[in-house]
Protein backbone atom coordinates (compact mmCIF):
# COMPACT_ATOMS: atom_id res chain seq x y z
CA UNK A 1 118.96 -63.64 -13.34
CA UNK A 2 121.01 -64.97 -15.99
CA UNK A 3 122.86 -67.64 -13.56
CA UNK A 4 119.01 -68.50 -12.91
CA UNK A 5 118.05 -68.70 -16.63
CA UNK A 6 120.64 -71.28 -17.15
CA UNK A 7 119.61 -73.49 -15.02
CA UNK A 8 116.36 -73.37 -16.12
CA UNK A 9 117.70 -74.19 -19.52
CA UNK A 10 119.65 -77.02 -18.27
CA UNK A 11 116.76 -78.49 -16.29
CA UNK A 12 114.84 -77.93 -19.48
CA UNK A 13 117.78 -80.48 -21.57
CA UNK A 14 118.21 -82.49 -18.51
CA UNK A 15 113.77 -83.15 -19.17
CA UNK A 16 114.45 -83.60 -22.76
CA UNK A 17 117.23 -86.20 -22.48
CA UNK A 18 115.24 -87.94 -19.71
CA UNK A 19 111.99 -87.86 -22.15
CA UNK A 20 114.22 -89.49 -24.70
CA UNK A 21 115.92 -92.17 -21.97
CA UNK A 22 112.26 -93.10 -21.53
CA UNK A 23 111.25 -93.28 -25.17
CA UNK A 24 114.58 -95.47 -25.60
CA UNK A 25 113.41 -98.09 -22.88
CA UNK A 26 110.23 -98.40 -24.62
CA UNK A 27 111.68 -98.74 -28.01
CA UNK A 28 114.23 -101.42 -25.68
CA UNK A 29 111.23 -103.09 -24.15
CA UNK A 30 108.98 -103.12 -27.58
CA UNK A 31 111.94 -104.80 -29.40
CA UNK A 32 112.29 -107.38 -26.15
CA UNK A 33 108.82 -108.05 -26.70
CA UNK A 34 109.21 -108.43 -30.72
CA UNK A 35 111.90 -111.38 -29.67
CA UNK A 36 109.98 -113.16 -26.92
CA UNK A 37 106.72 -113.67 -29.44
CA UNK A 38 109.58 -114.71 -32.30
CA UNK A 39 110.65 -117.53 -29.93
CA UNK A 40 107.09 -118.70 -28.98
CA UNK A 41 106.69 -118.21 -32.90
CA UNK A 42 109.93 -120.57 -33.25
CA UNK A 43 108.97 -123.02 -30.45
CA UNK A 44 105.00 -123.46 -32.49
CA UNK A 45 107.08 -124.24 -35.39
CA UNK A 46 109.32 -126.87 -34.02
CA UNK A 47 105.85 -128.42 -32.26
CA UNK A 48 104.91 -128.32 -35.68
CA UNK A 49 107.21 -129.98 -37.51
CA UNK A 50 107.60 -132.65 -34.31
CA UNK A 51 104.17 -133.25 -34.82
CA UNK A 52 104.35 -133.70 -38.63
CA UNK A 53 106.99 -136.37 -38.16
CA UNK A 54 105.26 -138.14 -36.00
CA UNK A 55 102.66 -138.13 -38.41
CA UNK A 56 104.71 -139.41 -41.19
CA UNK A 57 106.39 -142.05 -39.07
CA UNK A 58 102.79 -143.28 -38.35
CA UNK A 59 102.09 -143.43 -41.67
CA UNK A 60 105.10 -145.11 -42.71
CA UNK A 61 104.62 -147.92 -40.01
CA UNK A 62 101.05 -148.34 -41.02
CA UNK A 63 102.46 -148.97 -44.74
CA UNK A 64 105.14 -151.20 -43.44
CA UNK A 65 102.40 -153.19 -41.28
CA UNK A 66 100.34 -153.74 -44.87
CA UNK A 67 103.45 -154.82 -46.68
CA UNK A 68 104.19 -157.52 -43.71
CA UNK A 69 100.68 -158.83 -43.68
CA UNK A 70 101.13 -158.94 -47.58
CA UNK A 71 103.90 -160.59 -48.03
CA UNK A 72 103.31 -163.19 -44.63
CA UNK A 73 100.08 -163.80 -47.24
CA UNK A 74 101.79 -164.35 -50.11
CA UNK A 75 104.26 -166.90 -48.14
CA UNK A 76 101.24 -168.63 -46.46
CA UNK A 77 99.45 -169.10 -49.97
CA UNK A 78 102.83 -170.55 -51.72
CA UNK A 79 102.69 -173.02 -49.10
């Protein structure tokens, strides 16, 4: 009987480790999870600042458009 209860003890750790193997590769796959939605977090970002400086270089062209017509207007009047 006692040979018996042993095992039946060990089975019982053997359950308990693999219970805790099992938590583990959720914790694993919860953290994997964490670090996938960081990168989609990081790749909105960079599409975010791309898109901001393409914004500003719009803006600056547009500027740099007015100051050509301004001074091609100032040239054409001195004439």
């Amino acid at each position: 009987m006692e040979g018996e209860e042993g095992v039946t003890e060990a089975e019982g750790e053997v359950t308990e480790v693999e219970a805790g193997n099992m938590e583990a590769e959720e914790g694993v796959t919860k953290v994997e999870g964490g670090v996938t939605k960081a990168k989609a977090g990081n790749m909105e970002a960079e599409e975010g600042l791309w898109k901001l400086m393409e914004g500003l270089w719009k803006l600056i062209l547009k500027r740099l458009q007015k100051l050509k017509e301004g001074l091609r207007n100032l040239i054409l009047k001195r004439l």
